[in-house]
Protein backbone atom coordinates (compact mmCIF):
# COMPACT_ATOMS: atom_id res chain seq x y z
CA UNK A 1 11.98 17.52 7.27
CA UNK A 2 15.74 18.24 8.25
CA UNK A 3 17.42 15.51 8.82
CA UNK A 4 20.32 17.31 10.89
CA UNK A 5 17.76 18.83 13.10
CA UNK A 6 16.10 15.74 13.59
CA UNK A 7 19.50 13.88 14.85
CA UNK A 8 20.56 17.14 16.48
CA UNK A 9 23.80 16.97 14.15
CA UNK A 10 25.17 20.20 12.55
CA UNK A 11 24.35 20.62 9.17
CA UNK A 12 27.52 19.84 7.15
CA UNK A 13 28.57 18.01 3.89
CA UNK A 14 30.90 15.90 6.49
CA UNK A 15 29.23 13.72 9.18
CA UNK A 16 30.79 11.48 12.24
CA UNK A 17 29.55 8.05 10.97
CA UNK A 18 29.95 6.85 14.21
CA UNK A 19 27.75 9.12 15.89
CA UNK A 20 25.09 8.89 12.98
CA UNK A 21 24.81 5.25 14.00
CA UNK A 22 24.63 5.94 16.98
CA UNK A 23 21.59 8.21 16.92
CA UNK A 24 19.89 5.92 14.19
CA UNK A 25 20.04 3.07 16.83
CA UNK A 26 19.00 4.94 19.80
CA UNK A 27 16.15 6.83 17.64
CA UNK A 28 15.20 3.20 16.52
CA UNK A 29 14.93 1.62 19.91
CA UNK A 30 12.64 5.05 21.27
CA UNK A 31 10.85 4.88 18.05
CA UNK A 32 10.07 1.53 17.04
CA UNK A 33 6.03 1.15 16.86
CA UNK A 34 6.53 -2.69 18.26
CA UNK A 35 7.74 -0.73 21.57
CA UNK A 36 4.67 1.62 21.37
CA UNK A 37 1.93 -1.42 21.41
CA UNK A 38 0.40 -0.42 24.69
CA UNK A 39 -0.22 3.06 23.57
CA UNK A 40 -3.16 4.56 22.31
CA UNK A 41 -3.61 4.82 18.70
CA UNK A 42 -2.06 8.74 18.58
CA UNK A 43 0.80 8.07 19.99
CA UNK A 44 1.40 4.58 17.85
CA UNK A 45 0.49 6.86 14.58
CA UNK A 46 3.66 9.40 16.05
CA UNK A 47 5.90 6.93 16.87
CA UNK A 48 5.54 4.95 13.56
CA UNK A 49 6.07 8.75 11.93
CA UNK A 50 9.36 9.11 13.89
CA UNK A 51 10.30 5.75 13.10
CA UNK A 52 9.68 6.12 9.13
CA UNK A 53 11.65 9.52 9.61
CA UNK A 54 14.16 7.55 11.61
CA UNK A 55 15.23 5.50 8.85
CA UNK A 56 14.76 8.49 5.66
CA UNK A 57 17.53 10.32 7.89
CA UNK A 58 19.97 7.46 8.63
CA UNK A 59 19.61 6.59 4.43
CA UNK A 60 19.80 10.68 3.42
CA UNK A 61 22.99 11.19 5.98
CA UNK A 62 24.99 8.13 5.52
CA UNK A 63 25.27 8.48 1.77
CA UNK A 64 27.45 11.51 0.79
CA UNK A 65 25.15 12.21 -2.08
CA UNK A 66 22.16 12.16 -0.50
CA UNK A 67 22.92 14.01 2.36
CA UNK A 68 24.41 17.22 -0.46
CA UNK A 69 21.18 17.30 -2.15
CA UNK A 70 19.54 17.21 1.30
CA UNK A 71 21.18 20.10 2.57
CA UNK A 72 21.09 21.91 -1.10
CA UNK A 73 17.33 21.40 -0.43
CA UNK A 74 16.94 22.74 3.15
CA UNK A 75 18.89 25.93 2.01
CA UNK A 76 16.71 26.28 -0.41
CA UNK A 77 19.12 25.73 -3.65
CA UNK A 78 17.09 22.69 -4.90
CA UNK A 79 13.63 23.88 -5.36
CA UNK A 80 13.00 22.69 -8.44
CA UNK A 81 15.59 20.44 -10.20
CA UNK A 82 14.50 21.34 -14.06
CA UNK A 83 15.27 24.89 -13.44
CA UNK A 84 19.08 24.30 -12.87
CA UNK A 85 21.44 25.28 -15.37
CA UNK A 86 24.82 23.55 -15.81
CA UNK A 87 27.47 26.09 -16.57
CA UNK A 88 28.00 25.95 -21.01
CA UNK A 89 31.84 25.66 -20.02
CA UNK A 90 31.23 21.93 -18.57
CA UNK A 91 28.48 21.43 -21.02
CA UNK A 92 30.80 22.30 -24.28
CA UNK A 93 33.08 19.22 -23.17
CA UNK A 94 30.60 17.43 -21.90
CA UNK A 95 29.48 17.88 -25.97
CA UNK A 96 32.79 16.46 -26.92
CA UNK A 97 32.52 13.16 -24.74
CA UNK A 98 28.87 12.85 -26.37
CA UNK A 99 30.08 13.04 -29.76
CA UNK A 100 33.20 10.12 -29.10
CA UNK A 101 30.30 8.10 -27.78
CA UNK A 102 28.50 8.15 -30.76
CA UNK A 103 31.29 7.75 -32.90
CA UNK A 104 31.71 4.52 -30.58
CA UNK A 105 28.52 3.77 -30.71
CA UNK A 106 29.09 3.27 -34.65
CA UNK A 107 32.66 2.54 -34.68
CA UNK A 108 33.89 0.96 -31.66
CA UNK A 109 37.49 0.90 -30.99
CA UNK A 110 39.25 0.24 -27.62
CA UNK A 111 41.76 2.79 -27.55
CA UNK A 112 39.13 5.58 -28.32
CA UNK A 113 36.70 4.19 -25.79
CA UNK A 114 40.05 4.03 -23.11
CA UNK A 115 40.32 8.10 -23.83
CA UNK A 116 37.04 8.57 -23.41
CA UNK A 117 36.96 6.90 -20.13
CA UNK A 118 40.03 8.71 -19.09
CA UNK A 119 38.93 12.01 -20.08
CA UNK A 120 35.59 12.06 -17.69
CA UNK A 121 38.17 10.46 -14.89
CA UNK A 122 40.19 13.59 -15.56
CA UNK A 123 37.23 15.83 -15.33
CA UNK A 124 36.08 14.53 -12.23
CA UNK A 125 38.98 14.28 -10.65
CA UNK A 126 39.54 17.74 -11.27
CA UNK A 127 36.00 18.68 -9.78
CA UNK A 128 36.42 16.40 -6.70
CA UNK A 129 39.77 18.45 -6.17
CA UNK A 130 38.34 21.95 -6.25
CA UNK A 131 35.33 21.46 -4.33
CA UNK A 132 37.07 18.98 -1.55
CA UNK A 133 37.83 22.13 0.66
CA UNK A 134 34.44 23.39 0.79
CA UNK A 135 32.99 19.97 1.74
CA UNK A 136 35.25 20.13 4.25
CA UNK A 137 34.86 22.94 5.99
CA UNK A 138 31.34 23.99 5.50
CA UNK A 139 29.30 25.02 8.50
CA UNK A 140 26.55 26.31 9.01
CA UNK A 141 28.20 29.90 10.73
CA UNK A 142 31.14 29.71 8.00
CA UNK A 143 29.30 28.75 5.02
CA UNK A 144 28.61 30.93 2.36
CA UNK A 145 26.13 31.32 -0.30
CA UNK A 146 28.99 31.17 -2.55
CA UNK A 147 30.24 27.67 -1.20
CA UNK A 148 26.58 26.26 -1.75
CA UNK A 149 25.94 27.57 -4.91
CA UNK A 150 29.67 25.90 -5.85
CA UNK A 151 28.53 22.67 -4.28
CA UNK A 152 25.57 22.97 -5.98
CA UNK A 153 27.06 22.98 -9.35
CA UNK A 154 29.40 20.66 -8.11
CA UNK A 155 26.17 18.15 -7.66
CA UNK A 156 24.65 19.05 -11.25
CA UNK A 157 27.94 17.77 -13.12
CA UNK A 158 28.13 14.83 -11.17
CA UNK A 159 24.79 14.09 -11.72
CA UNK A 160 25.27 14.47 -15.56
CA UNK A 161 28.74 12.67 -15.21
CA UNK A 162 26.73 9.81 -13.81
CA UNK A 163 24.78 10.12 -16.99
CA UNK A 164 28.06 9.47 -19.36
CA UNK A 165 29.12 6.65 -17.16
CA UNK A 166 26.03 4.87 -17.70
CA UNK A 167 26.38 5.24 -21.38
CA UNK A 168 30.19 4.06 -20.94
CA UNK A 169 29.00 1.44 -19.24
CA UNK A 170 27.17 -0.08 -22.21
CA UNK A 171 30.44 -0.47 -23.73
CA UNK A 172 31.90 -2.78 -21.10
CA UNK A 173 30.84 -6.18 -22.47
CA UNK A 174 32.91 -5.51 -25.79
């Protein structure tokens, strides 16, 4: 299901909020089954469909996240998540946080765990920078394959940078 489509919203990385909500309540007033109680059992079974698909789209588009893999997906870039590579460029010092979190792991010391935690701030501040513009001003008529295939590595790094900060995160209580 597309989401945008559904709403009747452009498909973009960048999304009035306002006008999401807006939609989301309207769709849920139209859509709610308790507002469908007279109707015969076909129409209750569509309206509790559009209601469930309602929600899934207000929850995929109002989380920035969500709504990239969402659109990854209806381009077709996400078809099968184990099959994406993560450039070996990001994955060599990726490879060098690793290895100060095991020497943490063993060794603990603040000031190596406080360069460790600046280091993947660096790195994704420096990935939030360069792919800002192009979740800016993607469209649909202006987007390029290159642009989604950039956001689309853009989304595997974050996803393993979410990875590392979970294993910072263990470190927290110390």
């Amino acid at each position: 299901m597309n989401y945008f489509e559904f709403y009747g919203l452009p498909v973009s990385f960048q999304i009035d909020a306002a006008a999401l909500r807006r939609i989301f309540y309207q769709n849920s007033k139209k859509y709610h089954p308790d507002f469908h109680t007279l109707s015969d059992d076909v129409q209750q079974s569509e309206m509790l469909e559009k209601a469930t698909w309602n929600n899934e789209a207000y929850q995929t588009l109002s989380d920035p996240d969500r709504r990239m893999l969402h659109l990854l997906q209806i381009k077709g870039l996400w078809e099968d998540a184990g099959k994406q590579s993560i450039p070996q460029d990001f994955l060599i010092d990726m490879m060098d946080i690793n290895e100060a979190l095991m020497d943490l792991e063993i060794d603990f010391d603040p000031e190596r765990f406080a360069k460790a935690v600046q280091g993947v701030e660096n790195i994704e501040k420096e990935l939030n920078q360069g792919i800002r513009p192009i979740l800016e001003n993607y469209t649909e008529e202006t987007g390029s394959n290159r642009d989604l295939q950039a956001v689309l590595e853009f989304f595997l790094k974050k996803k393993y940078l979410l990875r590392i900060h979970e294993n910072l995160s263990k470190f927290a209580p110390r």
